[in-house]
N, C-alpha and C. Protein backbone atom coordinates (compact mmCIF):
# COMPACT_ATOMS: atom_id res chain seq x y z
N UNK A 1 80.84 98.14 98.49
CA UNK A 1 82.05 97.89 99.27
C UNK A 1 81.73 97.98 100.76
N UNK A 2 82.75 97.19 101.54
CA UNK A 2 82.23 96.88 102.90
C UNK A 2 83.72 97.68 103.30
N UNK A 3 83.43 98.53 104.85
CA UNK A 3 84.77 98.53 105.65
C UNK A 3 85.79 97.60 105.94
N UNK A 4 85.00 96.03 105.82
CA UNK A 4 85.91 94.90 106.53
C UNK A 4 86.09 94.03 105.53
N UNK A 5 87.40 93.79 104.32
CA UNK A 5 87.48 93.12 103.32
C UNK A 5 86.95 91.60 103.83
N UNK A 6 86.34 91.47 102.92
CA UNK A 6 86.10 89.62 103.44
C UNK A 6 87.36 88.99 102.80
N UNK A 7 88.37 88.88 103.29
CA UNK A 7 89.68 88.12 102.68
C UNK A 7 89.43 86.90 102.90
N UNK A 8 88.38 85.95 103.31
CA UNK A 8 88.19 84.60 102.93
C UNK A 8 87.70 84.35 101.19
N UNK A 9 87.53 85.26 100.62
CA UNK A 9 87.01 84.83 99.08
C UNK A 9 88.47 84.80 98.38
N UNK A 10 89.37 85.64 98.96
CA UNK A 10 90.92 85.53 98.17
C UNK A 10 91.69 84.47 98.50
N UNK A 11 91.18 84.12 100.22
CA UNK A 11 92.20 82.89 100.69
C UNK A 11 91.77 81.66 99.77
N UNK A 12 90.26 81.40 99.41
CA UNK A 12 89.90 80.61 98.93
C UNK A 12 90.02 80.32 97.66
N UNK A 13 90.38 81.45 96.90
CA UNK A 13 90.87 81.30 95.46
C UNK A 13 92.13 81.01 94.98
N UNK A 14 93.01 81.32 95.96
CA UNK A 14 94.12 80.86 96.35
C UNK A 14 94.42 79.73 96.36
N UNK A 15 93.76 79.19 97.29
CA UNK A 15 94.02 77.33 97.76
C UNK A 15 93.31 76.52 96.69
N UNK A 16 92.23 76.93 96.16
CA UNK A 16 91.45 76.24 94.94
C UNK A 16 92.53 75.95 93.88
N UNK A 17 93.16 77.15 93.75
CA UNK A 17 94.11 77.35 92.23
C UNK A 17 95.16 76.23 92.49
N UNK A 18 95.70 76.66 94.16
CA UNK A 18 96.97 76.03 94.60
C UNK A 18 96.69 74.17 94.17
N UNK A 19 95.63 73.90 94.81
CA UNK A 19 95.05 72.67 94.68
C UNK A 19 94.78 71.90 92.82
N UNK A 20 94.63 72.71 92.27
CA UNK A 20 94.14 73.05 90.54
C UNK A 20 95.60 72.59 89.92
N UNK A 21 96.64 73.32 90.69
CA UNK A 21 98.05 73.31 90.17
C UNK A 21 98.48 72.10 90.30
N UNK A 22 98.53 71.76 91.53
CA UNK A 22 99.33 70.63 92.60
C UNK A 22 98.93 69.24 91.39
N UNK A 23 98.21 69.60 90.50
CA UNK A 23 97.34 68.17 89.64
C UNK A 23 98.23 68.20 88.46
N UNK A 24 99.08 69.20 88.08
CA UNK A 24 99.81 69.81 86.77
C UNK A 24 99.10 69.30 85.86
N UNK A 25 98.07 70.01 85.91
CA UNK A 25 97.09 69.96 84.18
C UNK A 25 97.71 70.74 82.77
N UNK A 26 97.22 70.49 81.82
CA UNK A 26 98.09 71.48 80.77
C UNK A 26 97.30 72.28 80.99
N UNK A 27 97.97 73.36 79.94
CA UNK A 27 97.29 74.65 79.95
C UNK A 27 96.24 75.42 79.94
N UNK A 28 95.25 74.24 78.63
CA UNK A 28 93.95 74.27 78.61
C UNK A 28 93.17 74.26 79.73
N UNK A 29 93.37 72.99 80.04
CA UNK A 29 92.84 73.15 81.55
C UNK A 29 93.05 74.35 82.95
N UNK A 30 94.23 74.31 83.13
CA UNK A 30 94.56 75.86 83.62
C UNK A 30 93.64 76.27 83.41
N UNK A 31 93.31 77.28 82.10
CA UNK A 31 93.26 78.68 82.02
C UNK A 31 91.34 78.29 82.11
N UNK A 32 90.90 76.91 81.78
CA UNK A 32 89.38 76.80 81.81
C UNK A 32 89.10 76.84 83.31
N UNK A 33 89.49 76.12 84.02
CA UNK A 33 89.11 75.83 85.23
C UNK A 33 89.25 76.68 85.95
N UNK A 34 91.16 77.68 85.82
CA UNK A 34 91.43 78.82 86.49
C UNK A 34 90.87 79.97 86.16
N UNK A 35 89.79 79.96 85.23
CA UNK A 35 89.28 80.88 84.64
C UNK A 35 87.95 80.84 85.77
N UNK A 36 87.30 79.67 85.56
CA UNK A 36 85.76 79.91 86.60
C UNK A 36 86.00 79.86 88.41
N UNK A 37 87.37 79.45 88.34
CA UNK A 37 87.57 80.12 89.75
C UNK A 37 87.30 81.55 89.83
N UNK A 38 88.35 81.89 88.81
CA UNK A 38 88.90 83.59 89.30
C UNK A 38 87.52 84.40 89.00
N UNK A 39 86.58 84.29 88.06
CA UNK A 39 84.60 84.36 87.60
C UNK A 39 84.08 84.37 89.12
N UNK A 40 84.37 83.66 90.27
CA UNK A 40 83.94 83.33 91.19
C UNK A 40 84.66 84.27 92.23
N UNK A 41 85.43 84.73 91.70
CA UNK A 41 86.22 85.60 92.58
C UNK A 41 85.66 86.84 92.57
N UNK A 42 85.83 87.46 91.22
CA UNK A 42 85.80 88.78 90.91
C UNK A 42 83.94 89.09 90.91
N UNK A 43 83.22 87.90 90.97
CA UNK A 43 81.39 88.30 91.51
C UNK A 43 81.11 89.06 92.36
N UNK A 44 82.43 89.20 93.16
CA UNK A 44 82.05 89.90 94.59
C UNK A 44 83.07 91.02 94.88
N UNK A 45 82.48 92.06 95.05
CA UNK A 45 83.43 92.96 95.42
C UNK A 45 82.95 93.63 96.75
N UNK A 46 83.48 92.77 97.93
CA UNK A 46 83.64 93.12 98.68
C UNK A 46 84.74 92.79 99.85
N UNK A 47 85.87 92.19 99.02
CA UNK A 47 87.26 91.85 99.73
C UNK A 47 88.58 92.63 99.56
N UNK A 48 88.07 92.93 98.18
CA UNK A 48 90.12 93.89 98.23
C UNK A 48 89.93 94.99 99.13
N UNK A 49 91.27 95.01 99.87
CA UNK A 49 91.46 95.94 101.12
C UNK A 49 91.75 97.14 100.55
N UNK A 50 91.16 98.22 100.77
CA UNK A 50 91.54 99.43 100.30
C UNK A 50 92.81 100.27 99.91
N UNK A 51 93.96 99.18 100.72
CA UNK A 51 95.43 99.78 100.44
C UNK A 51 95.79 99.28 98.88
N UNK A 52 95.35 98.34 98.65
CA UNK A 52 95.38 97.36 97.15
C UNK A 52 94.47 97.66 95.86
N UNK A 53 94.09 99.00 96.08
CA UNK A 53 93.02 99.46 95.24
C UNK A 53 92.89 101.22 94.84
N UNK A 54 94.07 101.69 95.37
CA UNK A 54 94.19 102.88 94.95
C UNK A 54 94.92 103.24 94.15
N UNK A 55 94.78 104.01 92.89
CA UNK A 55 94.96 104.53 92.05
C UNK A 55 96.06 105.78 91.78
N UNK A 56 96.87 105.79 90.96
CA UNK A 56 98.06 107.08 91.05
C UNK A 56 97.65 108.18 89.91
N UNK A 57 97.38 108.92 90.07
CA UNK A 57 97.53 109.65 89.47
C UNK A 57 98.36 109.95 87.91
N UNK A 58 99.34 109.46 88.10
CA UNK A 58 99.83 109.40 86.13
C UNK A 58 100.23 107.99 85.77
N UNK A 59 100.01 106.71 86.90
CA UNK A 59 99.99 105.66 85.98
C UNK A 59 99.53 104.45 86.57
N UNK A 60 99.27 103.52 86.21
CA UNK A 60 98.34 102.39 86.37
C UNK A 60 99.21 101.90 87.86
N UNK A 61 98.64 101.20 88.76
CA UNK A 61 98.96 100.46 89.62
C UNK A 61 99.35 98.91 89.90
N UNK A 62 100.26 98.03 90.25
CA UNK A 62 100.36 96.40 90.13
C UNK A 62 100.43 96.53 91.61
N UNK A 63 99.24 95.68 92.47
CA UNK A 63 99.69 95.45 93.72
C UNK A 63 99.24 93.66 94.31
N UNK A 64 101.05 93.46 94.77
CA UNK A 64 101.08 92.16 94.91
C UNK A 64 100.17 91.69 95.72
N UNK A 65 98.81 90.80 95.42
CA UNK A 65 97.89 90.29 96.44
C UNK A 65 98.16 88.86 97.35
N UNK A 66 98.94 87.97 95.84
CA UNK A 66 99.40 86.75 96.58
C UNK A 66 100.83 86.22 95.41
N UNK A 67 102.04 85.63 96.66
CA UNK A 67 103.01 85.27 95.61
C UNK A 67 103.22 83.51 95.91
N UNK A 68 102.51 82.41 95.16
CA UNK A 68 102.75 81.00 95.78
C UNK A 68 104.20 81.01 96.09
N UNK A 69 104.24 80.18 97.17
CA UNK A 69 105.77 79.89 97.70
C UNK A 69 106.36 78.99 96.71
N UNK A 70 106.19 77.87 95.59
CA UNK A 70 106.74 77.82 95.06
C UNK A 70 106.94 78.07 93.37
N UNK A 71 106.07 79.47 93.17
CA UNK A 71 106.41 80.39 92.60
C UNK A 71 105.31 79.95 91.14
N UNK A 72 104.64 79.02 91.64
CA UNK A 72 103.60 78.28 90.23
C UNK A 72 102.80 79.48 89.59
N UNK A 73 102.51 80.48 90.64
CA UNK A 73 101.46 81.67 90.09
C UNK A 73 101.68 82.62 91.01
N UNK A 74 100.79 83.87 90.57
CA UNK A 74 101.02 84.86 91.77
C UNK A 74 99.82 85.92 91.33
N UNK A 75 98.90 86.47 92.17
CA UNK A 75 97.65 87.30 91.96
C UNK A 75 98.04 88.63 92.39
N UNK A 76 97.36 89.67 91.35
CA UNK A 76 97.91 90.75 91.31
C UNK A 76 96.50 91.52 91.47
N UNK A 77 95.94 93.05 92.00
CA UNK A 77 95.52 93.60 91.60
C UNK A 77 95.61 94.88 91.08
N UNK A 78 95.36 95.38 89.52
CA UNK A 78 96.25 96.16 89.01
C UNK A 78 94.77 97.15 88.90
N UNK A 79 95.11 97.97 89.20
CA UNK A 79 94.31 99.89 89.45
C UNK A 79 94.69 100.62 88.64
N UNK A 80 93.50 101.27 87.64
CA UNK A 80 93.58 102.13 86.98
C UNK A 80 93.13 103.13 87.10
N UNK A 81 93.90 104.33 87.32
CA UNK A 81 93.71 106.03 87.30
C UNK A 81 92.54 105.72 85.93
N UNK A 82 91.74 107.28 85.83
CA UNK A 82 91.02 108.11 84.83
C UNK A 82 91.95 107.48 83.61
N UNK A 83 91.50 107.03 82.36
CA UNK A 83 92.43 107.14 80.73
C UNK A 83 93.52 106.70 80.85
N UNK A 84 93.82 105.65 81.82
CA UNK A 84 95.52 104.91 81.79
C UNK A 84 95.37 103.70 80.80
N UNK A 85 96.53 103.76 80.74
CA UNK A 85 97.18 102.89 79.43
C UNK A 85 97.91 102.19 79.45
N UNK A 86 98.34 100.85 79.13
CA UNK A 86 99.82 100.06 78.96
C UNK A 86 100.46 100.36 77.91
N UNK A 87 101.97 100.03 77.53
CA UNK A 87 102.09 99.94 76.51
C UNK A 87 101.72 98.80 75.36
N UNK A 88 102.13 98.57 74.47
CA UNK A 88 102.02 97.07 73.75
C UNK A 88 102.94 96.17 74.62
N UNK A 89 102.32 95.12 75.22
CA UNK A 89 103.47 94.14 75.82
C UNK A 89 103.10 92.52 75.58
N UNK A 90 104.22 91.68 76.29
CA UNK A 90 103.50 90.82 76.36
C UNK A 90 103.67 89.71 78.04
N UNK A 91 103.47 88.59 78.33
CA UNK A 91 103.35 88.13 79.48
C UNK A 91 104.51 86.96 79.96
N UNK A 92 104.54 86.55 78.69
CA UNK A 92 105.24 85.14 78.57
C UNK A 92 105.31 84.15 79.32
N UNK A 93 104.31 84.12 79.74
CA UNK A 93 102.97 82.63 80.74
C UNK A 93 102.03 82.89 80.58
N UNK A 94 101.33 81.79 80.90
CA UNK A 94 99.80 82.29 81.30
C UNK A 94 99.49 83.08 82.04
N UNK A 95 97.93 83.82 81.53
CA UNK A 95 97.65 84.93 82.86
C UNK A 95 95.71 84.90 82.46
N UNK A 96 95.31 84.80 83.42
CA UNK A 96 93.91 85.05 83.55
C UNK A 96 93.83 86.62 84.47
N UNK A 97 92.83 87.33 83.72
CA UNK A 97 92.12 88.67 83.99
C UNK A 97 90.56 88.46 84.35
N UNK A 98 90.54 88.93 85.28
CA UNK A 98 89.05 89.26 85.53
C UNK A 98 88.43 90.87 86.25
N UNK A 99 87.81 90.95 85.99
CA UNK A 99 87.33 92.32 85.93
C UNK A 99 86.40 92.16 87.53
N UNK A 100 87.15 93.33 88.22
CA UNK A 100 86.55 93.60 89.64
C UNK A 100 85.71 94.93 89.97
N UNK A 101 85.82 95.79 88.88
CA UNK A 101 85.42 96.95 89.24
C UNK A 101 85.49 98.27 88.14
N UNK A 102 84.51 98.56 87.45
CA UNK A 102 84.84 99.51 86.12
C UNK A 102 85.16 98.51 84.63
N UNK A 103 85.70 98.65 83.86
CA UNK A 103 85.72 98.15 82.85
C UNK A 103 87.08 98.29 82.13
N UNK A 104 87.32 97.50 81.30
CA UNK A 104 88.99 97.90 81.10
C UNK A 104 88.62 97.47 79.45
N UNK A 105 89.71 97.67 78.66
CA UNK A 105 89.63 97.66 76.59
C UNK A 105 91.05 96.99 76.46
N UNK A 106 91.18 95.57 75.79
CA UNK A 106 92.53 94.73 75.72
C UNK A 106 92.17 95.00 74.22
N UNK A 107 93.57 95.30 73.65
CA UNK A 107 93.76 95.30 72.28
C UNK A 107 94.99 94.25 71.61
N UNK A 108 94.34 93.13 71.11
CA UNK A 108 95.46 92.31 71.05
C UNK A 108 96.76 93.36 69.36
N UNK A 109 98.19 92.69 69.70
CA UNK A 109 98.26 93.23 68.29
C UNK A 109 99.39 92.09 67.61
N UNK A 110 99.55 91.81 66.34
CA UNK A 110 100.67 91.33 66.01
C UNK A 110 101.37 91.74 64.70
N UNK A 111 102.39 91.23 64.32
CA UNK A 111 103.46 91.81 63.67
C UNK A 111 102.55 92.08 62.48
N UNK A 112 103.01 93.08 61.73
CA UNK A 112 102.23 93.07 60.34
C UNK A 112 103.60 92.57 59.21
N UNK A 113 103.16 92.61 57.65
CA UNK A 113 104.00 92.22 56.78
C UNK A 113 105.71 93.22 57.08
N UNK A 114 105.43 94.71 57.34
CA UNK A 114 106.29 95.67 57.35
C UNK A 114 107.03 95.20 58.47
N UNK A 115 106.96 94.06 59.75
CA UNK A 115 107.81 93.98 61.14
C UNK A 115 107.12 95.21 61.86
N UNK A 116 105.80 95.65 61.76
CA UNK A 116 105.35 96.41 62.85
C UNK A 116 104.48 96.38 63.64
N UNK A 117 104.23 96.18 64.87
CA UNK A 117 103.01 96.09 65.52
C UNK A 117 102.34 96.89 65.62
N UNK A 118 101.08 96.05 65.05
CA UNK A 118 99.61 97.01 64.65
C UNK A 118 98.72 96.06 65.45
N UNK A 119 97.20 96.62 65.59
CA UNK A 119 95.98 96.01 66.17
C UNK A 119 96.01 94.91 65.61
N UNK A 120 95.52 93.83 66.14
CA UNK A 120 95.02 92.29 65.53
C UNK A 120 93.37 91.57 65.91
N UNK A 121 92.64 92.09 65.14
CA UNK A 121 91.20 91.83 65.88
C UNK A 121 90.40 92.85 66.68
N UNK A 122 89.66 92.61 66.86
CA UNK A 122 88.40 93.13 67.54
C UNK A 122 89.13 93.82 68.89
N UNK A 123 89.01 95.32 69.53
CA UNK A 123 89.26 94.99 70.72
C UNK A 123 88.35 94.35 71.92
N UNK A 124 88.87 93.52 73.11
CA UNK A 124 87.99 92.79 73.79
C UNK A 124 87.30 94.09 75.08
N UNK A 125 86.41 94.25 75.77
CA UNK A 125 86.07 94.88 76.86
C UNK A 125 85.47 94.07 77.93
N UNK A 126 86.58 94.34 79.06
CA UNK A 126 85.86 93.59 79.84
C UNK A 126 85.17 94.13 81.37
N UNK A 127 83.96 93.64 81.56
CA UNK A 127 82.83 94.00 81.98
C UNK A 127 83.61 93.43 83.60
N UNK A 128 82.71 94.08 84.95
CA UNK A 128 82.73 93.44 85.95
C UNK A 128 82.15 91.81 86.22
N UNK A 129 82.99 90.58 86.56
CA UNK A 129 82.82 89.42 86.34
C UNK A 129 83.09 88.74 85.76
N UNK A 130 83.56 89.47 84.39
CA UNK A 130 83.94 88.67 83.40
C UNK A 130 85.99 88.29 83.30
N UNK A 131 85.82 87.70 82.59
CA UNK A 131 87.19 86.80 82.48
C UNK A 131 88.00 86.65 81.37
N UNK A 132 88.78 87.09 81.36
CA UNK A 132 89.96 87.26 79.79
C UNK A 132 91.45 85.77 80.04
N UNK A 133 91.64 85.44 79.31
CA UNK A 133 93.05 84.49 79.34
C UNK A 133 94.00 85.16 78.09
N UNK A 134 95.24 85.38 78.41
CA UNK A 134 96.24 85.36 77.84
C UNK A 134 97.35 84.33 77.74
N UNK A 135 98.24 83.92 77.03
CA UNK A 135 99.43 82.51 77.25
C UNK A 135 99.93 83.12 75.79
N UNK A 136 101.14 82.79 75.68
CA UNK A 136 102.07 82.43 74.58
C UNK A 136 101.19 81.62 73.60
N UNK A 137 100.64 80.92 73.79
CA UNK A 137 99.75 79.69 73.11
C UNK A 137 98.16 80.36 72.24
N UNK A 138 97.74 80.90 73.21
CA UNK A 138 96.34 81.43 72.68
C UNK A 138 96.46 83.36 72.49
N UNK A 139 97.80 84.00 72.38
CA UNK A 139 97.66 85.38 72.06
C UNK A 139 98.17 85.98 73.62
N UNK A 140 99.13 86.95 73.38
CA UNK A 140 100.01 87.25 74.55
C UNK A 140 100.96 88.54 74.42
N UNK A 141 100.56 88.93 73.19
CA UNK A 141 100.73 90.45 73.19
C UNK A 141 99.47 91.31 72.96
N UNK A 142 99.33 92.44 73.68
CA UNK A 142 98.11 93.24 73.78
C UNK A 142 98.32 94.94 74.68
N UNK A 143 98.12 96.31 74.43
CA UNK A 143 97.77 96.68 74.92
C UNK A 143 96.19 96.88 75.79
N UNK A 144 96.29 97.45 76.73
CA UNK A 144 95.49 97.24 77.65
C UNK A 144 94.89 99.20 78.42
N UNK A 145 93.32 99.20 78.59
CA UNK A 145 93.70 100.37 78.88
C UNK A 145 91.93 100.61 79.59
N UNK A 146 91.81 101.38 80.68
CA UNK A 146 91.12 101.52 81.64
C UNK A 146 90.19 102.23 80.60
N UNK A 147 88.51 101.87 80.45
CA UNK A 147 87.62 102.22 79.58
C UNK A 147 87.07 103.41 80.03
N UNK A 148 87.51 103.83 81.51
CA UNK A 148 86.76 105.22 81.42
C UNK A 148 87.72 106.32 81.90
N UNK A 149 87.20 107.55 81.41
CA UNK A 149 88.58 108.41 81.40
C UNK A 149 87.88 109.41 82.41
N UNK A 150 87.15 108.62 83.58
CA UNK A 150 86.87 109.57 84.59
C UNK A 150 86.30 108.97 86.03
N UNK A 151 86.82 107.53 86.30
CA UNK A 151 86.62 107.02 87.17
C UNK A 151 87.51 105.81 87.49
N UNK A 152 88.28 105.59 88.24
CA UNK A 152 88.85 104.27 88.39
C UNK A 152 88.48 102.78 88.17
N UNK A 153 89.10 101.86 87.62
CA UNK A 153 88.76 100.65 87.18
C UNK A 153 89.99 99.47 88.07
N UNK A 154 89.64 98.41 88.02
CA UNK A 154 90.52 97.41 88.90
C UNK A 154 89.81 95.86 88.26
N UNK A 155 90.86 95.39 87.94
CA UNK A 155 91.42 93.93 87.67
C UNK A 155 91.86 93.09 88.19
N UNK A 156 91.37 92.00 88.30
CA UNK A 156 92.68 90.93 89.30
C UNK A 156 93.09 89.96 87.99
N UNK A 157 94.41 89.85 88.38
CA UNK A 157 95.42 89.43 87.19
C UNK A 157 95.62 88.25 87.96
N UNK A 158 95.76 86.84 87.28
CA UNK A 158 96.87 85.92 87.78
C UNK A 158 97.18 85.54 87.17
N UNK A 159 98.69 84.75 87.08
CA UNK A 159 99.47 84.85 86.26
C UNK A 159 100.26 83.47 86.92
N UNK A 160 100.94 82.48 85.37
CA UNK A 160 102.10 81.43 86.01
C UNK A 160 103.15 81.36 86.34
N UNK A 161 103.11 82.46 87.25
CA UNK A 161 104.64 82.47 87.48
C UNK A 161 104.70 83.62 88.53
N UNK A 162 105.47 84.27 89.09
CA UNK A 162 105.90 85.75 90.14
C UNK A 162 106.08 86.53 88.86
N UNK A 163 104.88 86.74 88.53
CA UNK A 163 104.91 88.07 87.36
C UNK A 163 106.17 89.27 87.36
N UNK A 164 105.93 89.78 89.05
CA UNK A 164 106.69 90.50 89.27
C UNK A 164 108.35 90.54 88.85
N UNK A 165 108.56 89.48 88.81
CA UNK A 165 109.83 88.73 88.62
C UNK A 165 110.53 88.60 87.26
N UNK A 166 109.28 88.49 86.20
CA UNK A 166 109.72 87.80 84.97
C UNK A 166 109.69 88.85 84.23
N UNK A 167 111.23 88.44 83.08
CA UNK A 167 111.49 89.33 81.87
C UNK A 167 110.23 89.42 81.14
N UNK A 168 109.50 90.08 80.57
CA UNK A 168 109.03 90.19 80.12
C UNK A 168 109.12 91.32 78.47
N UNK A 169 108.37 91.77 77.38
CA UNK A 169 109.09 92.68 76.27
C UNK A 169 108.03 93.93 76.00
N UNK A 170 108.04 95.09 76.36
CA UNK A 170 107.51 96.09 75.84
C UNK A 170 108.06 96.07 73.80
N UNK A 171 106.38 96.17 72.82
CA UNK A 171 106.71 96.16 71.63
C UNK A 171 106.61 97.57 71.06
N UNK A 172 107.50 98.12 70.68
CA UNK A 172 106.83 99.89 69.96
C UNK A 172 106.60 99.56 68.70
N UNK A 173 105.60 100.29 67.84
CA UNK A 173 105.00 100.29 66.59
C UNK A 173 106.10 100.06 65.70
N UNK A 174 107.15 100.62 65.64
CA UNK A 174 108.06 100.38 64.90
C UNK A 174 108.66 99.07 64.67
N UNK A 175 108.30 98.36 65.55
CA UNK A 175 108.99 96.86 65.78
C UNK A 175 110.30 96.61 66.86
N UNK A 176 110.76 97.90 67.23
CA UNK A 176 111.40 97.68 68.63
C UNK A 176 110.83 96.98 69.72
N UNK A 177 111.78 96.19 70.53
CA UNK A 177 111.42 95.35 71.39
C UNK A 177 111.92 96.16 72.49
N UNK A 178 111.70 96.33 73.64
CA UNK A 178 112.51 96.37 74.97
C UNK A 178 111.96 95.88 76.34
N UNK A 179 113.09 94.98 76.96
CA UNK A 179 113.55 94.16 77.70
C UNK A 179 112.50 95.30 79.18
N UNK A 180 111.50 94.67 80.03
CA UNK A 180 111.21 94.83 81.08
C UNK A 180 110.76 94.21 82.56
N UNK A 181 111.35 94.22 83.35
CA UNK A 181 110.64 93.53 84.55
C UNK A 181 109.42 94.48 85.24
N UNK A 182 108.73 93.58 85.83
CA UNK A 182 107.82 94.80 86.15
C UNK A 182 107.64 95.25 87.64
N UNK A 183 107.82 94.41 88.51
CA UNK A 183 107.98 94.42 89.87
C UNK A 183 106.65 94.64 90.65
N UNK A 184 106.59 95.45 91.61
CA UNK A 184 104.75 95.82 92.27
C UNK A 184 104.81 97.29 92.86
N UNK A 185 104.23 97.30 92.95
CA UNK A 185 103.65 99.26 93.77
C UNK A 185 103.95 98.79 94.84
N UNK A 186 103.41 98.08 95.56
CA UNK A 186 103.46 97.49 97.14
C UNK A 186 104.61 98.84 97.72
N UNK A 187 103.83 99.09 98.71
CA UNK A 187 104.87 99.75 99.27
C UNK A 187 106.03 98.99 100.29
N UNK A 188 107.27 99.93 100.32
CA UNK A 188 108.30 98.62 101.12
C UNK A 188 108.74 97.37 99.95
N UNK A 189 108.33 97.23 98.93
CA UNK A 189 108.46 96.21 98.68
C UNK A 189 109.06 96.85 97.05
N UNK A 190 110.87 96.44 96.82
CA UNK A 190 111.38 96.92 95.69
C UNK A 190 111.47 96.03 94.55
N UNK A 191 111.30 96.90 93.73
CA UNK A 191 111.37 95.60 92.91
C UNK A 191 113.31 95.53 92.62
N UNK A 192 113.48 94.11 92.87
CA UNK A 192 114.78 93.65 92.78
C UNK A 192 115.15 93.05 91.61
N UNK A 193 114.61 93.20 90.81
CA UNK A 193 114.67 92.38 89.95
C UNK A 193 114.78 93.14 88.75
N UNK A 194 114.84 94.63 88.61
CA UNK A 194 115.25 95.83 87.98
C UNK A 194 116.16 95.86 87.10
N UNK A 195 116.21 95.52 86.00
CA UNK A 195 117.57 95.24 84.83
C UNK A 195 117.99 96.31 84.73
N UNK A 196 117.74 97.65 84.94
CA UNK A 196 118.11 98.63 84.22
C UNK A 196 119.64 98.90 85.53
């Protein structure tokens, strides 16, 4: 890590994607192409600014990095304390993950015969550099959870849509659903969009 984020590798991933979009490819494409951008992103860690990378103490961090103005996607980087955890959720767009720093464990899960969500597959781990896709289409419910339970880990998320914004469904084992927005850490910045 450097004192002086190089924020030209984010501006540039930015305008690549923006440019990627502006073509309205389907999805496939998306998540291939937006995939070896964001690979190209997360090679280097020496741009996220230190306010966008700290960690809380009892729970994971979302901090808004970029929101497109007309709302096609939006890049997140989400910080994980020591042994943090999501619950089972899901996204309901696309979202590409790439791994910036430490290592993180995605556990996809889906309904079993009983209506309960259980594990579904292998869990995935992902390494610094590497690149995960989620969508409604290819698997989009998963807990998610920081692989080491004694050092901080960090992700950059992007996602089709102002993540922050969208309903999204926490699943409990039992088969309960509940209704969540998720908003950002950002400080100053509320989430408005708060159903409760």
């Amino acid at each position: 890590m450097t004192s002086a984020p190089n924020l030209s590798r984010l501006r540039h991933f930015v305008q690549q994607l923006a440019a990627l979009l502006a073509l309205q490819p389907d999805e496939p494409a998306i998540l291939a192409q937006g995939a070896a951008l964001l690979a190209e992103l997360v090679a280097h860690d020496d741009w996220l600014p230190d306010d966008y990378a700290q960690p809380h103490p009892q729970y994971y961090q979302q901090f808004l990095l970029h929101a497109d103005s007309l709302a096609r996607f939006s890049v997140v980087s989400f910080v994980w304390g020591p042994g943090q955890t999501t619950p089972i959720h899901d996204h309901t767009v696309w979202g590409l993950i790439g791994m910036l720093r430490g290592a993180e464990h995605a556990q996809p899960y889906a309904k079993n015969e009983a209506g309960h969500w259980a594990p579904s597959g292998d869990a995935v781990t992902l390494l610094p550099g590497q690149v995960e896709a989620v969508s409604p289409r290819v698997g989009d419910v998963h807990r998610v959870s920081n692989a080491f339970a004694d050092k901080t880990s960090i992700s950059i998320h992007v996602y089709g849509a102002n993540i922050g914004a969208v309903q999204r469904h926490v699943y409990l084992e039992d088969g309960t659903i509940k209704n969540f927005v998720s908003g950002y850490t950002n400080p100053n910045l509320p989430n408005i969009w708060n159903l409760a």
